[in-house]
N, C-alpha and C. Protein backbone atom coordinates (compact mmCIF):
# COMPACT_ATOMS: atom_id res chain seq x y z
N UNK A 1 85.70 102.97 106.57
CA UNK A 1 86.58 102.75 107.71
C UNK A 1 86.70 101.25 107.94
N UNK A 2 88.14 100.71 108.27
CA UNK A 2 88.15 99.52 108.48
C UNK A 2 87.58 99.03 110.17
N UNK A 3 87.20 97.63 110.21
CA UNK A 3 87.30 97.20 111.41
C UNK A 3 88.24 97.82 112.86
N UNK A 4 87.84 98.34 113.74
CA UNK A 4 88.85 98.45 114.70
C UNK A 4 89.20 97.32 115.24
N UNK A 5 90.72 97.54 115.88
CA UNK A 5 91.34 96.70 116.54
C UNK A 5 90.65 96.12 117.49
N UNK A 6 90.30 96.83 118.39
CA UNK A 6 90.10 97.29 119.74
C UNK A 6 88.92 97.96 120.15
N UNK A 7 87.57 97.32 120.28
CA UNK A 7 86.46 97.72 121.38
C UNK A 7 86.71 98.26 122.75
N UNK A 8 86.54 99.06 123.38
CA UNK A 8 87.05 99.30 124.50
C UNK A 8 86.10 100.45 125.22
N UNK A 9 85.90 100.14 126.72
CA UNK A 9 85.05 101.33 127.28
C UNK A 9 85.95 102.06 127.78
N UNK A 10 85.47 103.39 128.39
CA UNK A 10 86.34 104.26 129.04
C UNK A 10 86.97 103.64 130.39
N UNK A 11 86.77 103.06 131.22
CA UNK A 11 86.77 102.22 132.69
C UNK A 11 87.46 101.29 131.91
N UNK A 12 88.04 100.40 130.54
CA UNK A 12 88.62 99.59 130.31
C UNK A 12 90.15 99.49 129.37
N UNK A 13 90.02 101.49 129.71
CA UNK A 13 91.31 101.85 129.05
C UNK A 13 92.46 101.77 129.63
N UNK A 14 92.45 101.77 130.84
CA UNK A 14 93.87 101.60 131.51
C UNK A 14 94.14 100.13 131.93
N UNK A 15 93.58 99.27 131.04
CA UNK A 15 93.78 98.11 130.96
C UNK A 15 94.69 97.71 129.71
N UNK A 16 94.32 98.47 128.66
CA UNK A 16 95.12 98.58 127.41
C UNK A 16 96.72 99.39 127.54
N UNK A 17 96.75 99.75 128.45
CA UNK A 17 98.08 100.84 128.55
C UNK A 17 98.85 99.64 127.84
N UNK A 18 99.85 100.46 127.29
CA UNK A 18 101.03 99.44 126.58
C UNK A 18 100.42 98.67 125.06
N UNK A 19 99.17 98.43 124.73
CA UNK A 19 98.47 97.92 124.04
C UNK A 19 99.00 98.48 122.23
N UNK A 20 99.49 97.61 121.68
CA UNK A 20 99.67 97.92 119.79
C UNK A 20 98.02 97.82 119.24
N UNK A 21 98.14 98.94 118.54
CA UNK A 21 96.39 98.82 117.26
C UNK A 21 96.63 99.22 115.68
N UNK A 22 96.07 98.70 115.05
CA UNK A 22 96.44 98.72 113.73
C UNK A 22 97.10 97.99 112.76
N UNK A 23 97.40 97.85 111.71
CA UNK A 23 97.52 99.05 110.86
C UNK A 23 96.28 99.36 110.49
N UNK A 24 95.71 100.34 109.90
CA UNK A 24 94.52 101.31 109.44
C UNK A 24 94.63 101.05 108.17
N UNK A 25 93.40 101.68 107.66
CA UNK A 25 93.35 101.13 105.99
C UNK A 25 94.12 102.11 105.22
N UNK A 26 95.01 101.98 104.14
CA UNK A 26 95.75 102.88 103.10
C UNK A 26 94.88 103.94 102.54
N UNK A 27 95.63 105.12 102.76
CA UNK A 27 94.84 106.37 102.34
C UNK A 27 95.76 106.49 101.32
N UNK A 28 95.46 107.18 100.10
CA UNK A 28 95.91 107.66 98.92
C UNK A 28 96.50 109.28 99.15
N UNK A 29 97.37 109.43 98.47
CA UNK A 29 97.83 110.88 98.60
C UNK A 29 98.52 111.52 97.24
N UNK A 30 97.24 111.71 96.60
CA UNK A 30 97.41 112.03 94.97
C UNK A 30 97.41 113.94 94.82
N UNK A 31 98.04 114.36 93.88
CA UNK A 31 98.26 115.88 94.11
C UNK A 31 96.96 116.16 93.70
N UNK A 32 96.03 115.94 93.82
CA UNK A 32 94.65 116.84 94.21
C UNK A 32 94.33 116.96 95.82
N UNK A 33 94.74 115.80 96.43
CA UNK A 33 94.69 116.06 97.69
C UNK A 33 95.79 117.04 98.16
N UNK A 34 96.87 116.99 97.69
CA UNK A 34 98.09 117.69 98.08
C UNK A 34 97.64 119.23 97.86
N UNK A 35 97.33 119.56 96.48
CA UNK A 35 96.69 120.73 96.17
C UNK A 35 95.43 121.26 97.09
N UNK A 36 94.14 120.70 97.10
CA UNK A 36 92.95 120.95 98.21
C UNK A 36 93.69 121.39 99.68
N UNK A 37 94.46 120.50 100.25
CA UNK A 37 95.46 121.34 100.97
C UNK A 37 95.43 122.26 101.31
N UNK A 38 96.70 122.73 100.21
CA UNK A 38 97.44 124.34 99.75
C UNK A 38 96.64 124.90 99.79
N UNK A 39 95.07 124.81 99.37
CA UNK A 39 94.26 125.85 99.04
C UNK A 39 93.68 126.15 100.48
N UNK A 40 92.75 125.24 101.20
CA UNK A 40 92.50 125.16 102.47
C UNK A 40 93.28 125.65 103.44
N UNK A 41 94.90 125.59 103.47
CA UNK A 41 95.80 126.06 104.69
C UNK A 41 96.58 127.60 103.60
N UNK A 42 96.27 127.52 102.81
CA UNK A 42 97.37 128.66 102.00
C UNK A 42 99.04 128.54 101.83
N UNK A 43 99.10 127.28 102.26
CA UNK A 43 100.52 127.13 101.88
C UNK A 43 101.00 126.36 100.43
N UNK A 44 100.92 127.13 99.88
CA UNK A 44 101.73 126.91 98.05
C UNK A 44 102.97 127.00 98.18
N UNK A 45 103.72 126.45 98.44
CA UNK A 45 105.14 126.24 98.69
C UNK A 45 105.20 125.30 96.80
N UNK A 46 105.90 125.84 96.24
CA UNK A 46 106.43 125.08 94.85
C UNK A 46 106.68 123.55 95.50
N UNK A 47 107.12 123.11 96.07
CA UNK A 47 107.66 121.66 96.56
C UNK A 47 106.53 120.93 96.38
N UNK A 48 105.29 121.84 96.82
CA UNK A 48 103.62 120.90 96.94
C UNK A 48 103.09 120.75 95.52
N UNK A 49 103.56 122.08 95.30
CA UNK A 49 102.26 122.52 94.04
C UNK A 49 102.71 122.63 92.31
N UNK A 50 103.67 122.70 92.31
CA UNK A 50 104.19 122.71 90.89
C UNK A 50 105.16 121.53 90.21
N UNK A 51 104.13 120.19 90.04
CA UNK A 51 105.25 119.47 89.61
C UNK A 51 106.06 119.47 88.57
N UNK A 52 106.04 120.50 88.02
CA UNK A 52 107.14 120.70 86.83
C UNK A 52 108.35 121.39 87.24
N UNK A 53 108.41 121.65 88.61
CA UNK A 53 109.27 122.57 89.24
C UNK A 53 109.76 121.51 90.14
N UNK A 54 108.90 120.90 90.67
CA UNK A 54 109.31 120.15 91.37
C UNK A 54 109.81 118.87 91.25
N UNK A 55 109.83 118.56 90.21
CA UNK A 55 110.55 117.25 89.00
C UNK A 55 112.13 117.08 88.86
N UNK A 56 112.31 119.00 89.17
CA UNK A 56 114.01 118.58 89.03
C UNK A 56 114.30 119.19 90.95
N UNK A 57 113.53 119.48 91.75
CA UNK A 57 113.87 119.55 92.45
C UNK A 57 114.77 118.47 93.78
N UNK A 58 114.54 118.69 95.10
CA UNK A 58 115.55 117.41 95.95
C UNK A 58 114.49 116.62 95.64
N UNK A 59 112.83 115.91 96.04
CA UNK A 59 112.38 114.88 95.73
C UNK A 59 112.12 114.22 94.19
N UNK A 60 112.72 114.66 93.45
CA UNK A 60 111.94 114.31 91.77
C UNK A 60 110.72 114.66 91.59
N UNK A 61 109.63 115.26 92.64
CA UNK A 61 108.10 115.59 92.64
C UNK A 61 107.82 115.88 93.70
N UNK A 62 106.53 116.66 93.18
CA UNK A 62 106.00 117.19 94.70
C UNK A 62 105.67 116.11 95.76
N UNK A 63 105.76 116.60 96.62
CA UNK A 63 105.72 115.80 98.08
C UNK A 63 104.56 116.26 98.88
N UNK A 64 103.91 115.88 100.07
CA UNK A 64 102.36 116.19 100.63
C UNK A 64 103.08 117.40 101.56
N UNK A 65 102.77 118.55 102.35
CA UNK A 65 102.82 118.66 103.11
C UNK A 65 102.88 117.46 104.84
N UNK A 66 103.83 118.26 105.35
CA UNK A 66 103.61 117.34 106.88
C UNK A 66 102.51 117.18 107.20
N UNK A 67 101.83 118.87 107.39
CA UNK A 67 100.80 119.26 108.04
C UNK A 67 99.61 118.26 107.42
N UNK A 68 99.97 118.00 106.40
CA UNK A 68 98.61 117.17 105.37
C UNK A 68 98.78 115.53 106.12
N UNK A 69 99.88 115.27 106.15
CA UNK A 69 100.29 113.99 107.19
C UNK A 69 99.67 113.62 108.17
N UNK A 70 99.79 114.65 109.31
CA UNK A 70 99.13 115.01 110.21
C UNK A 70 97.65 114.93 110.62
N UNK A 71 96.98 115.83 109.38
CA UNK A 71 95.86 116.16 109.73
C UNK A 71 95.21 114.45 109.41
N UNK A 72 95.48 113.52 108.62
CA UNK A 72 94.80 112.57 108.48
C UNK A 72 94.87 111.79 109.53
N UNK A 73 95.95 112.25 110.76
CA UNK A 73 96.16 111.16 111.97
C UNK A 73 94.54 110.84 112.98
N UNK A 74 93.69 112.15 112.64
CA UNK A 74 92.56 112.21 113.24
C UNK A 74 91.72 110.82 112.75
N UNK A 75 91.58 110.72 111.25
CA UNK A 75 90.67 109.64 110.81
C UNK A 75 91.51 108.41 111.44
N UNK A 76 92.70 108.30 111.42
CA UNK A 76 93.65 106.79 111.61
C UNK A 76 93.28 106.91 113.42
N UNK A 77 92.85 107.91 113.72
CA UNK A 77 92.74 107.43 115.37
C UNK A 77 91.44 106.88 115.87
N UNK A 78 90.07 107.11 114.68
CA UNK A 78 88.99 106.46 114.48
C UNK A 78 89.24 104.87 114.02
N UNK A 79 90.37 104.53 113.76
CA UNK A 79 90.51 103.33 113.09
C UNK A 79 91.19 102.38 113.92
N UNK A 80 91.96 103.30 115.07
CA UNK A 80 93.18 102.53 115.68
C UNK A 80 92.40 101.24 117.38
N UNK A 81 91.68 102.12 117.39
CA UNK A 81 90.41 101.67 118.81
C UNK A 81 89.14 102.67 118.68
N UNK A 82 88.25 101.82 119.03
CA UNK A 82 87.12 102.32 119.50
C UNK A 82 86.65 102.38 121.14
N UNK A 83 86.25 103.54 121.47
CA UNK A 83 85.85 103.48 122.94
C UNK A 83 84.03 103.90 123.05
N UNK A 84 83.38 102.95 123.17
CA UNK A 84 82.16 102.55 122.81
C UNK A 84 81.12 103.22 123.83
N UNK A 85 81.58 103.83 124.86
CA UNK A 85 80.90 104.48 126.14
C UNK A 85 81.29 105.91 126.04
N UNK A 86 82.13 106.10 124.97
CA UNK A 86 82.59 107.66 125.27
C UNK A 86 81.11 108.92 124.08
N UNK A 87 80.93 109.69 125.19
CA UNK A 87 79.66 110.38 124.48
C UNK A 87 80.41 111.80 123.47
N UNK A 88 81.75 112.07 124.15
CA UNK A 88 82.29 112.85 123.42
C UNK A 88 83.93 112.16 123.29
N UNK A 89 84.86 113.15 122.09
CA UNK A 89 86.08 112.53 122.07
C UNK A 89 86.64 113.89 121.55
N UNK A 90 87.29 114.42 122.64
CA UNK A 90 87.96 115.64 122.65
C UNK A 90 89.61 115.29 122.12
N UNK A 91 89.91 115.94 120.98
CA UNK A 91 91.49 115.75 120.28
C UNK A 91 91.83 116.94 121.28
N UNK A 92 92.63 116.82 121.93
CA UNK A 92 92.87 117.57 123.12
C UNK A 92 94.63 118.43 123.02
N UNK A 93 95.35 117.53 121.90
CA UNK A 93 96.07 118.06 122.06
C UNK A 93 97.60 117.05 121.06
N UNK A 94 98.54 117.21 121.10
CA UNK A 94 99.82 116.51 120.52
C UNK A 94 100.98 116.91 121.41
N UNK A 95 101.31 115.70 121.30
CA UNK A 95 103.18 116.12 122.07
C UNK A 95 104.01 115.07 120.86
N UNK A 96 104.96 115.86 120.94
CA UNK A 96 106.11 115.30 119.96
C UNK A 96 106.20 114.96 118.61
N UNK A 97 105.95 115.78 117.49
CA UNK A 97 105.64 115.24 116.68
C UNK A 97 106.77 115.74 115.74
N UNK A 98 106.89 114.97 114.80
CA UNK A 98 108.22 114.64 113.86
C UNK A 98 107.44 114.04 112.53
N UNK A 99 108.39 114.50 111.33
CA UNK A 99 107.90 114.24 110.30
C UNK A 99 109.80 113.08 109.65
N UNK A 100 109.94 112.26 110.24
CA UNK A 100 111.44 111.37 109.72
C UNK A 100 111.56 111.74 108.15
N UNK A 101 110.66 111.60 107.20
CA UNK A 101 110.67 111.58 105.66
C UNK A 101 109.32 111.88 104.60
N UNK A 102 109.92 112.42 103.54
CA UNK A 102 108.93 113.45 102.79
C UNK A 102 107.72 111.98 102.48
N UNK A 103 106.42 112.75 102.37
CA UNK A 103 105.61 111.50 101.39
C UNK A 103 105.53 111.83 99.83
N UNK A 104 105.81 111.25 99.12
CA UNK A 104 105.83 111.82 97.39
C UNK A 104 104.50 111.65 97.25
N UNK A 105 104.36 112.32 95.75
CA UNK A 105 102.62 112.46 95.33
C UNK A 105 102.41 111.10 94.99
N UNK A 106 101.43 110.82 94.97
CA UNK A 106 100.65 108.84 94.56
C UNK A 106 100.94 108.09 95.91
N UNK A 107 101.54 108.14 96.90
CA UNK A 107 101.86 107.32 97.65
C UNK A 107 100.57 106.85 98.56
N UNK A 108 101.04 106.07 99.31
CA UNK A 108 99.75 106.05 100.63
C UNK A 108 100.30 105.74 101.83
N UNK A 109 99.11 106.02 102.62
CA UNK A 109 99.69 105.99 104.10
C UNK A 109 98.95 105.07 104.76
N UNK A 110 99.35 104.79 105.87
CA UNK A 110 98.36 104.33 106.94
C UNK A 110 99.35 103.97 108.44
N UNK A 111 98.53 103.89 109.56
CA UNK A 111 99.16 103.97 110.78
C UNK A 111 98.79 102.96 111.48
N UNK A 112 99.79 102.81 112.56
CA UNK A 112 99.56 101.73 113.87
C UNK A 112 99.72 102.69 114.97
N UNK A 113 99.08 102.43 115.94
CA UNK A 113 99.20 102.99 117.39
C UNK A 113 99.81 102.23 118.67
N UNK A 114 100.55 103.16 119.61
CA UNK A 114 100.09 102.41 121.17
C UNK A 114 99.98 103.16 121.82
N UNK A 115 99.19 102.89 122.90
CA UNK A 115 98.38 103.65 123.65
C UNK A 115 99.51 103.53 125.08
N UNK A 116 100.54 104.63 125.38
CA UNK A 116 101.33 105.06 125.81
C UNK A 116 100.69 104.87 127.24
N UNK A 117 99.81 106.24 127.52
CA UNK A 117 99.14 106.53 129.30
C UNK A 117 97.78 106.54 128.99
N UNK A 118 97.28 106.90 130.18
CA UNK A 118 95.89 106.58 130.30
C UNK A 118 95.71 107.56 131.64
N UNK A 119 94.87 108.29 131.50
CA UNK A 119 94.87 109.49 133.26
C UNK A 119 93.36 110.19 133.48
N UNK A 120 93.22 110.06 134.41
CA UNK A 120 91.47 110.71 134.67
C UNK A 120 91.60 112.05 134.48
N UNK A 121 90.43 112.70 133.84
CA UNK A 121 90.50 114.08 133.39
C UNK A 121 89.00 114.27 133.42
N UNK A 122 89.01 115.04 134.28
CA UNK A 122 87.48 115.76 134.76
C UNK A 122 86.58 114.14 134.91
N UNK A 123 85.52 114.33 134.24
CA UNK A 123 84.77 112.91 134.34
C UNK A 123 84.95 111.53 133.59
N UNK A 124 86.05 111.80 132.61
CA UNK A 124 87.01 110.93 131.84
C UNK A 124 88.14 111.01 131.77
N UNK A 125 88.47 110.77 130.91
CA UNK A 125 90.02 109.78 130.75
C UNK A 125 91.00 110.69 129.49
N UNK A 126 92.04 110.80 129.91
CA UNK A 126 93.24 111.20 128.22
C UNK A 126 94.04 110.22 128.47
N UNK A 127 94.05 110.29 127.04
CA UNK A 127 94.95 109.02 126.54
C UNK A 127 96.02 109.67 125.90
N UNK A 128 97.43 109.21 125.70
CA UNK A 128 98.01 109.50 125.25
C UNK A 128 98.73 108.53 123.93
N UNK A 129 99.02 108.45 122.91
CA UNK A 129 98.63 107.17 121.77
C UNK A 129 99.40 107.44 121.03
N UNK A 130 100.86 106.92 120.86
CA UNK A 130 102.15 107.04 120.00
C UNK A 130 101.41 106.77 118.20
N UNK A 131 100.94 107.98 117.35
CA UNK A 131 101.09 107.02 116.32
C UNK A 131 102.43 107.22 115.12
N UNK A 132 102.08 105.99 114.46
CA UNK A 132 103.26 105.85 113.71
C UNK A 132 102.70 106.31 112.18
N UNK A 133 102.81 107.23 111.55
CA UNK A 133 102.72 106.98 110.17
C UNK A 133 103.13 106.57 108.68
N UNK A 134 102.99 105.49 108.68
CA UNK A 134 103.98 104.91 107.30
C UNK A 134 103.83 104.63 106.11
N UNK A 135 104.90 105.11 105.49
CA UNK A 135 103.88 105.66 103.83
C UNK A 135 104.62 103.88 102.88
N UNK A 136 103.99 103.54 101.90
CA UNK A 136 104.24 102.37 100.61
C UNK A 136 105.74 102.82 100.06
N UNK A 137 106.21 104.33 100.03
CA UNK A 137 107.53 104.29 99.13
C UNK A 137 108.23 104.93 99.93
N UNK A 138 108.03 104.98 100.99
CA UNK A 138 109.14 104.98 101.98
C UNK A 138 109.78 104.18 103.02
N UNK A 139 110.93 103.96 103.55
CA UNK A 139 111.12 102.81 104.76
C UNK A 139 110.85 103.39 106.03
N UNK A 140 111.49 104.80 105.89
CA UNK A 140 111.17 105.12 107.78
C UNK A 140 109.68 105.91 107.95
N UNK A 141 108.85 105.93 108.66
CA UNK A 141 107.82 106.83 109.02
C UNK A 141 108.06 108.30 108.44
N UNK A 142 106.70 108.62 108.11
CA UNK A 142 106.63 110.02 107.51
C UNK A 142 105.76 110.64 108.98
N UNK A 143 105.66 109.74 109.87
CA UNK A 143 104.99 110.92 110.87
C UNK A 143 105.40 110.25 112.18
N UNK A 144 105.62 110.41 113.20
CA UNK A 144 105.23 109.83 113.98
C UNK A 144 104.97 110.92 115.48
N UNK A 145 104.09 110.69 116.21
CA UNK A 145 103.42 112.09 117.09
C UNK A 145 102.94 111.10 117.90
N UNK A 146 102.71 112.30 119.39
CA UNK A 146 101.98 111.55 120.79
C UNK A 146 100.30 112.34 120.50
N UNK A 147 99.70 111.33 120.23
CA UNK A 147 97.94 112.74 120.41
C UNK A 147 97.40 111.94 121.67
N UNK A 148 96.77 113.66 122.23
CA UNK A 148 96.26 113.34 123.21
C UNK A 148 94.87 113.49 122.62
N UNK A 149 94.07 112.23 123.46
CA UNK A 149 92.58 112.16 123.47
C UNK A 149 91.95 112.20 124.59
N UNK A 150 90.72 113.21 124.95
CA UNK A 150 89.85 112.80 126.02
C UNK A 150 88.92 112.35 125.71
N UNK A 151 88.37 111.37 126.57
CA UNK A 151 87.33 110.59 126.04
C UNK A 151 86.47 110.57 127.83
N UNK A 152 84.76 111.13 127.10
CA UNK A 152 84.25 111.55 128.06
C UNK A 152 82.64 110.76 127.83
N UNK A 153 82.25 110.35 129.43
CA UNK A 153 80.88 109.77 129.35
C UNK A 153 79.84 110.46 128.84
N UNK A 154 79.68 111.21 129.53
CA UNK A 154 78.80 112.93 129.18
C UNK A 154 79.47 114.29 128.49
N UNK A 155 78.53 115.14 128.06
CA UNK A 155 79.44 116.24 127.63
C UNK A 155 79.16 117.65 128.16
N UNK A 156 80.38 118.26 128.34
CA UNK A 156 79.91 119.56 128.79
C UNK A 156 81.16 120.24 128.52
N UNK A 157 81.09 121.36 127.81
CA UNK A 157 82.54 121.99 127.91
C UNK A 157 83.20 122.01 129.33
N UNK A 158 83.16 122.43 130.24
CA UNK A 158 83.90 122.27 131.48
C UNK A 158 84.60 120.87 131.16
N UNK A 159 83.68 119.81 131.14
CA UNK A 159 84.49 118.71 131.01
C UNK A 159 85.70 118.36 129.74
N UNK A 160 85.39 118.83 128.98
CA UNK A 160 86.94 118.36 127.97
C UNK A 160 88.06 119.72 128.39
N UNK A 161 87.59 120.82 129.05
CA UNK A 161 88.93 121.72 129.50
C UNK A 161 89.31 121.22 130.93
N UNK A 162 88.74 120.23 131.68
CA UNK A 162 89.50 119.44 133.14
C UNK A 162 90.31 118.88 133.09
């Protein structure tokens, strides 16, 4: 994991509102990852999984799943800030999320954030954190989504469902 941007306590997040973080370090997205996937979620869609099929298809080759897009936004949100007082960090949730353009196989990704809102929730805080995901052989974003984070002093289930 690279350096974070951004040290930050929970009491020093709504100081950051509006705040840019990143870019995150380049993740690789080679069709073994694309494949591990398919196998893990069960979606074999030919587009993912058969590049001989998928050679003459619309991308010239298989492409990652979104969902595979996606799921790496979790590690890029370890990368984007750190909140150094939080004892738990509840992924609480997503609003808006859009995939603009396919990622092809070999490519890489990596993201920048901003940290949109900031709101008390039970004994901590959700954040709400625009990220952007942008791949090496593409121009527009292959992801871009609102995730919500709670970030809590103590832990107790009651507290990440407040």
């Amino acid at each position: 994991m690279s350096d974070p941007v951004s040290r930050v306590t929970i009491a020093g997040l709504a100081g950051l509102r509006g705040a840019s973080f990143g870019p995150t370090r380049w993740v690789h997205v080679d069709q073994r990852r694309i494949d591990l996937f398919a196998e893990a979620t069960e979606d074999r869609q030919w587009i993912h999984v058969d590049p001989e099929r998928a050679a003459s298809g619309p991308f010239g080759g298989t492409i990652a799943h979104g969902y595979l897009t996606l799921s790496v936004v979790g590690a890029f949100m370890q990368e984007l800030f750190v909140v150094t007082d939080a004892a738990s960090i509840i992924n609480y949730g997503l609003d808006r999320v859009r995939f603009p353009a396919p990622v092809p196989e070999g490519a890489r990704l990596r993201a920048t954030g901003e940290l949109l809102e900031v709101e008390p929730a039970g004994r901590g805080v959700q954040t709400t954190t625009r990220v952007v995901v942008e791949c090496d052989a593409t121009e527009k974003p292959v992801c871009v989504a609102e995730v919500l984070t709670r970030f809590l002093p103590g832990s107790t289930a009651e507290d990440a469902r407040s």
